[in-house]
C-alpha atoms as a PDB file:
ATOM      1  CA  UNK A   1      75.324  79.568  92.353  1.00  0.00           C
ATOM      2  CA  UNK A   2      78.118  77.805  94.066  1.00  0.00           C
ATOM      3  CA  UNK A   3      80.216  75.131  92.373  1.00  0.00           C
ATOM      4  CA  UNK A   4      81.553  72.780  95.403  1.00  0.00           C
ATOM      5  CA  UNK A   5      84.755  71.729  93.215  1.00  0.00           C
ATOM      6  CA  UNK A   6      85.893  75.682  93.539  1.00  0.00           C
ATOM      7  CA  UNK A   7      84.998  76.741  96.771  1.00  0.00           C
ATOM      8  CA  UNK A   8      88.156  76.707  98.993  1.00  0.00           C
ATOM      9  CA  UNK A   9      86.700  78.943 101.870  1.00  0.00           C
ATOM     10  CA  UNK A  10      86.577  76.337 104.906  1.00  0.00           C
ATOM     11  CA  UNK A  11      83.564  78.326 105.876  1.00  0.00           C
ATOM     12  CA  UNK A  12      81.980  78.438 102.267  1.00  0.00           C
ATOM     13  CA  UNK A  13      78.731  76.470 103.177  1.00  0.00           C
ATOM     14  CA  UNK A  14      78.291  78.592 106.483  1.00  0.00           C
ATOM     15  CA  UNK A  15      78.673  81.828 104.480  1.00  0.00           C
ATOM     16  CA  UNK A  16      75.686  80.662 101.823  1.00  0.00           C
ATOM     17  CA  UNK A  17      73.705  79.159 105.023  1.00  0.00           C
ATOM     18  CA  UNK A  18      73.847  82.801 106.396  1.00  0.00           C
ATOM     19  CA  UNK A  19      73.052  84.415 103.526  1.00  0.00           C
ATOM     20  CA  UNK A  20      70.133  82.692 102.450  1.00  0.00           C
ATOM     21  CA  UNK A  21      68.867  83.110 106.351  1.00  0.00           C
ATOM     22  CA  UNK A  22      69.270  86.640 105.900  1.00  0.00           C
ATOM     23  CA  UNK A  23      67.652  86.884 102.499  1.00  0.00           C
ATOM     24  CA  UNK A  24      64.271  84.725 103.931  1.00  0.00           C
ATOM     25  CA  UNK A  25      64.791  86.835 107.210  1.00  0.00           C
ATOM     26  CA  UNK A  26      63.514  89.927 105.387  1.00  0.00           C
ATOM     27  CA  UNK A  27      60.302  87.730 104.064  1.00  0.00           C
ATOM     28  CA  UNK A  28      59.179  85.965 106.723  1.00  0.00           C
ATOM     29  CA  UNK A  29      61.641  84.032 108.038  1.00  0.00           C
ATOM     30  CA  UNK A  30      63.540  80.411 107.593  1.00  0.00           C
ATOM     31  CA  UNK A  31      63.223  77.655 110.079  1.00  0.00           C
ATOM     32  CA  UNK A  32      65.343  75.009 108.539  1.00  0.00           C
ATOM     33  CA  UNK A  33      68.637  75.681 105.947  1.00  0.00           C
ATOM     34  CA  UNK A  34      70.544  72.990 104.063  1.00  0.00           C
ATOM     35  CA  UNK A  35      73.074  73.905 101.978  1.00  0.00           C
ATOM     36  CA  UNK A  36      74.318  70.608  99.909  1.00  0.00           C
ATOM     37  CA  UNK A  37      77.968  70.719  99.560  1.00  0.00           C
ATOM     38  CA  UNK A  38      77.648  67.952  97.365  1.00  0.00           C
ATOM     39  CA  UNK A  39      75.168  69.126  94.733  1.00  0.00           C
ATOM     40  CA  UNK A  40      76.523  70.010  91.404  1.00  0.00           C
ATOM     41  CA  UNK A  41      73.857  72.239  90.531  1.00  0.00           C
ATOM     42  CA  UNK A  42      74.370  74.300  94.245  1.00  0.00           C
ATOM     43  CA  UNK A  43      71.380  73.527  95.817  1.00  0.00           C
ATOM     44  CA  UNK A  44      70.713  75.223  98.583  1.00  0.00           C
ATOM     45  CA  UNK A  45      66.630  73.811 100.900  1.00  0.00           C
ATOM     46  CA  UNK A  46      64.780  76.007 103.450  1.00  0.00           C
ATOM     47  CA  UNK A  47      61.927  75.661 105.148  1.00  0.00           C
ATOM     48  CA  UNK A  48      59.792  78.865 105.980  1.00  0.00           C
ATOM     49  CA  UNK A  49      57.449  79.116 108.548  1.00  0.00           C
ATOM     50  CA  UNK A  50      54.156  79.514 106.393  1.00  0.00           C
ATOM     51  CA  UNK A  51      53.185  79.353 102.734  1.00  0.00           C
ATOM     52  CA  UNK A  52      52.794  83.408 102.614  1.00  0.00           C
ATOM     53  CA  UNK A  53      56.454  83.352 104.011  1.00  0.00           C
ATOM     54  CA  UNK A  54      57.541  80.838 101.432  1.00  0.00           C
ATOM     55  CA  UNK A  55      55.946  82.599  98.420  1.00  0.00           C
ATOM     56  CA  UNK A  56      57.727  85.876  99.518  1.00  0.00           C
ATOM     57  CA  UNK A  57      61.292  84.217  99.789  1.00  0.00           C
ATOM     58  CA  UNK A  58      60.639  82.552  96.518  1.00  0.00           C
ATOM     59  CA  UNK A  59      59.752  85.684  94.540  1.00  0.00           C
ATOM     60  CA  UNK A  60      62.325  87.702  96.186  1.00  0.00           C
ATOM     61  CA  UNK A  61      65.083  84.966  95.245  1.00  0.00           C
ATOM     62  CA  UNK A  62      63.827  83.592  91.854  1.00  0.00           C
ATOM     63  CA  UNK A  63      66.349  84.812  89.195  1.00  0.00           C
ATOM     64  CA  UNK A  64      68.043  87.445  91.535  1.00  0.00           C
ATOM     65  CA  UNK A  65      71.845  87.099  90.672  1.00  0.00           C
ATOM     66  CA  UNK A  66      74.245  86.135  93.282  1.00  0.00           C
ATOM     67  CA  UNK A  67      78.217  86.267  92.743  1.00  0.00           C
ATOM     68  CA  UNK A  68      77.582  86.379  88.813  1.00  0.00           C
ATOM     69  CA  UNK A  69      75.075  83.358  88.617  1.00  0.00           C
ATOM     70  CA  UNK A  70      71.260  83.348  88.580  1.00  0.00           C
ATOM     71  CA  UNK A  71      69.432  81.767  91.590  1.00  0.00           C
ATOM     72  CA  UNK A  72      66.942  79.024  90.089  1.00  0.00           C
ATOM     73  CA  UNK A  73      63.798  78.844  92.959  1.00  0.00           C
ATOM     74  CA  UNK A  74      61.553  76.050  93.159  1.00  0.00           C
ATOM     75  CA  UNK A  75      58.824  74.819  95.406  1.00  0.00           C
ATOM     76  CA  UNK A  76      59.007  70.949  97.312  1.00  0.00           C
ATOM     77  CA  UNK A  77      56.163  68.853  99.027  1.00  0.00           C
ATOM     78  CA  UNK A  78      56.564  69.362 102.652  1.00  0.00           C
ATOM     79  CA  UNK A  79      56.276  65.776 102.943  1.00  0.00           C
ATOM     80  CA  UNK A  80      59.678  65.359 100.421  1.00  0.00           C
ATOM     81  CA  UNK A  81      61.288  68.045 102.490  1.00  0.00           C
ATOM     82  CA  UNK A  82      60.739  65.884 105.895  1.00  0.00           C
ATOM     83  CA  UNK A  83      61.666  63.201 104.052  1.00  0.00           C
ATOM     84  CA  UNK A  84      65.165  64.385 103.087  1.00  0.00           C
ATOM     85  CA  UNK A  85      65.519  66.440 106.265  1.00  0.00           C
ATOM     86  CA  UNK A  86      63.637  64.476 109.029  1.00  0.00           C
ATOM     87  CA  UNK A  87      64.868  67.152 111.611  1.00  0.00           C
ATOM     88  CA  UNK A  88      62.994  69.917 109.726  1.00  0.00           C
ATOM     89  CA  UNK A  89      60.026  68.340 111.093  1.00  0.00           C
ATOM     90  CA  UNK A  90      60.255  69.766 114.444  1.00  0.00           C
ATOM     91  CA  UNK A  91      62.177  73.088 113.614  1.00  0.00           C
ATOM     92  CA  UNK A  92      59.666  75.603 115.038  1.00  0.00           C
ATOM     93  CA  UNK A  93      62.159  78.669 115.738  1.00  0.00           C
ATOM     94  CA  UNK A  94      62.974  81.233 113.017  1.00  0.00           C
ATOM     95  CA  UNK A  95      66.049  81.548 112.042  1.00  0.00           C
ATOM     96  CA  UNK A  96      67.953  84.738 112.543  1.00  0.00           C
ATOM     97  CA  UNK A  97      70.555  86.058 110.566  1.00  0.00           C
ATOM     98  CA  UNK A  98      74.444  86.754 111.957  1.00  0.00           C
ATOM     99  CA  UNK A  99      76.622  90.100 111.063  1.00  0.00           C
ATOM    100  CA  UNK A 100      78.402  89.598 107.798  1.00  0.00           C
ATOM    101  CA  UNK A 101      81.632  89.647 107.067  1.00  0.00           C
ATOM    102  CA  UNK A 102      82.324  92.437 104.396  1.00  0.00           C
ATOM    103  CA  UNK A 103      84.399  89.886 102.336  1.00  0.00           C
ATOM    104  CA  UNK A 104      81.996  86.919 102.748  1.00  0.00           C
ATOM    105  CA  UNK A 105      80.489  85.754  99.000  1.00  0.00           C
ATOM    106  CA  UNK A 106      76.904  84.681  98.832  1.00  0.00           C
ATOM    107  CA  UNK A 107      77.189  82.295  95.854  1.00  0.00           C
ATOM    108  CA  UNK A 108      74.100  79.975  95.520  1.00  0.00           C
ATOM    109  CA  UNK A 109      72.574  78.193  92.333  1.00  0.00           C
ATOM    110  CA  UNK A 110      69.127  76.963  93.391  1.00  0.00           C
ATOM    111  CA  UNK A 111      67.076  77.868  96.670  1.00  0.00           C
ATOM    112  CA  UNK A 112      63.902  75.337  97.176  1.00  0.00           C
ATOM    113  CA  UNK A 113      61.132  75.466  99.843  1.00  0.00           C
ATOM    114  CA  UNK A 114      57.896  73.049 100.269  1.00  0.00           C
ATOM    115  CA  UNK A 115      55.286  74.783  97.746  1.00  0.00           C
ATOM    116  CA  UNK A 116      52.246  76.509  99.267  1.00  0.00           C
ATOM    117  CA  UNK A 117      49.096  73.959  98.973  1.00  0.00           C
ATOM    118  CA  UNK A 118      46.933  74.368  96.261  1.00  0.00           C
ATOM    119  CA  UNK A 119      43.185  75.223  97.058  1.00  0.00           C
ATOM    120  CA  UNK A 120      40.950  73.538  95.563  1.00  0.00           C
ATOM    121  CA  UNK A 121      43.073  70.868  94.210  1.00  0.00           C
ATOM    122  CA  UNK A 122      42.329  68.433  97.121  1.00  0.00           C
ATOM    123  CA  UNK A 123      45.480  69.569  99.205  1.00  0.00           C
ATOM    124  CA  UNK A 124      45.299  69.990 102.713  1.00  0.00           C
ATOM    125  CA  UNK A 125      44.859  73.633 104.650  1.00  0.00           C
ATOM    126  CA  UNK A 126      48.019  75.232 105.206  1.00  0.00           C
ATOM    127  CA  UNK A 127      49.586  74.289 108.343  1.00  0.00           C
ATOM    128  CA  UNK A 128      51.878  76.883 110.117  1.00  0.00           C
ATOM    129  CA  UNK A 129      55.041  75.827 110.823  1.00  0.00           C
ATOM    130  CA  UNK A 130      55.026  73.160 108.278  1.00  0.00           C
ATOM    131  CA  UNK A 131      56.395  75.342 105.198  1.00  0.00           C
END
């Protein structure tokens, strides 16, 4: 989890944006990062590139530890995600991740990506791309 009132890294935000592009990188990929500087809680939104992708990243992530805080995954519509991120709409390219820097933290407090649709339930077929 990252607390914006202690980071004093300039580069904080573009250390947790390549970390978590790395960490979805091994499951499938991420085609759209925000990391809110603002948030209190650390929040940290990615799109992946298909529900299968997006189940992986959120298993893999969900209560994994990260600079002595637990990561706290969640699902969002895709339709809220376009909503708060209208450029996500469009992001078709996987992500890919850059070298790390030995000393970089990856401090991050809650990872979120639109949920996987819900057969049965009335929800649309998955679309790729759109997760």
């Amino acid at each position: 989890m990252f607390d914006p009132r202690t980071e004093t890294r300039p580069t904080w935000a573009i250390e947790v944006r390549d970390d978590v592009i790395e960490e979805c990188y091994k499951n499938g990929g991420a085609l759209h990062v925000y990391v809110d500087t603002a948030s209190p809680q650390g929040n940290v939104y990615v799109k992946c590139p298909s529900v299968a992708s997006a189940h992986k990243s959120v298993s893999a992530l969900h209560g994994r530890w990260f600079s002595g805080k637990v990561i706290t995954a969640n699902y969002v519509p895709v339709s809220s995600y376009h909503e708060l991120f209208p450029d996500a709409v469009i992001a078709r390219n996987i992500l890919t991740p850059k070298p790390q820097d030995a000393t970089a933290a990856a401090p991050m407090s809650s990872f979120t990506v639109p949920p996987p649709p819900m057969s049965g339930y009335g929800a649309p077929p998955p679309q790729p791309g759109f997760y």
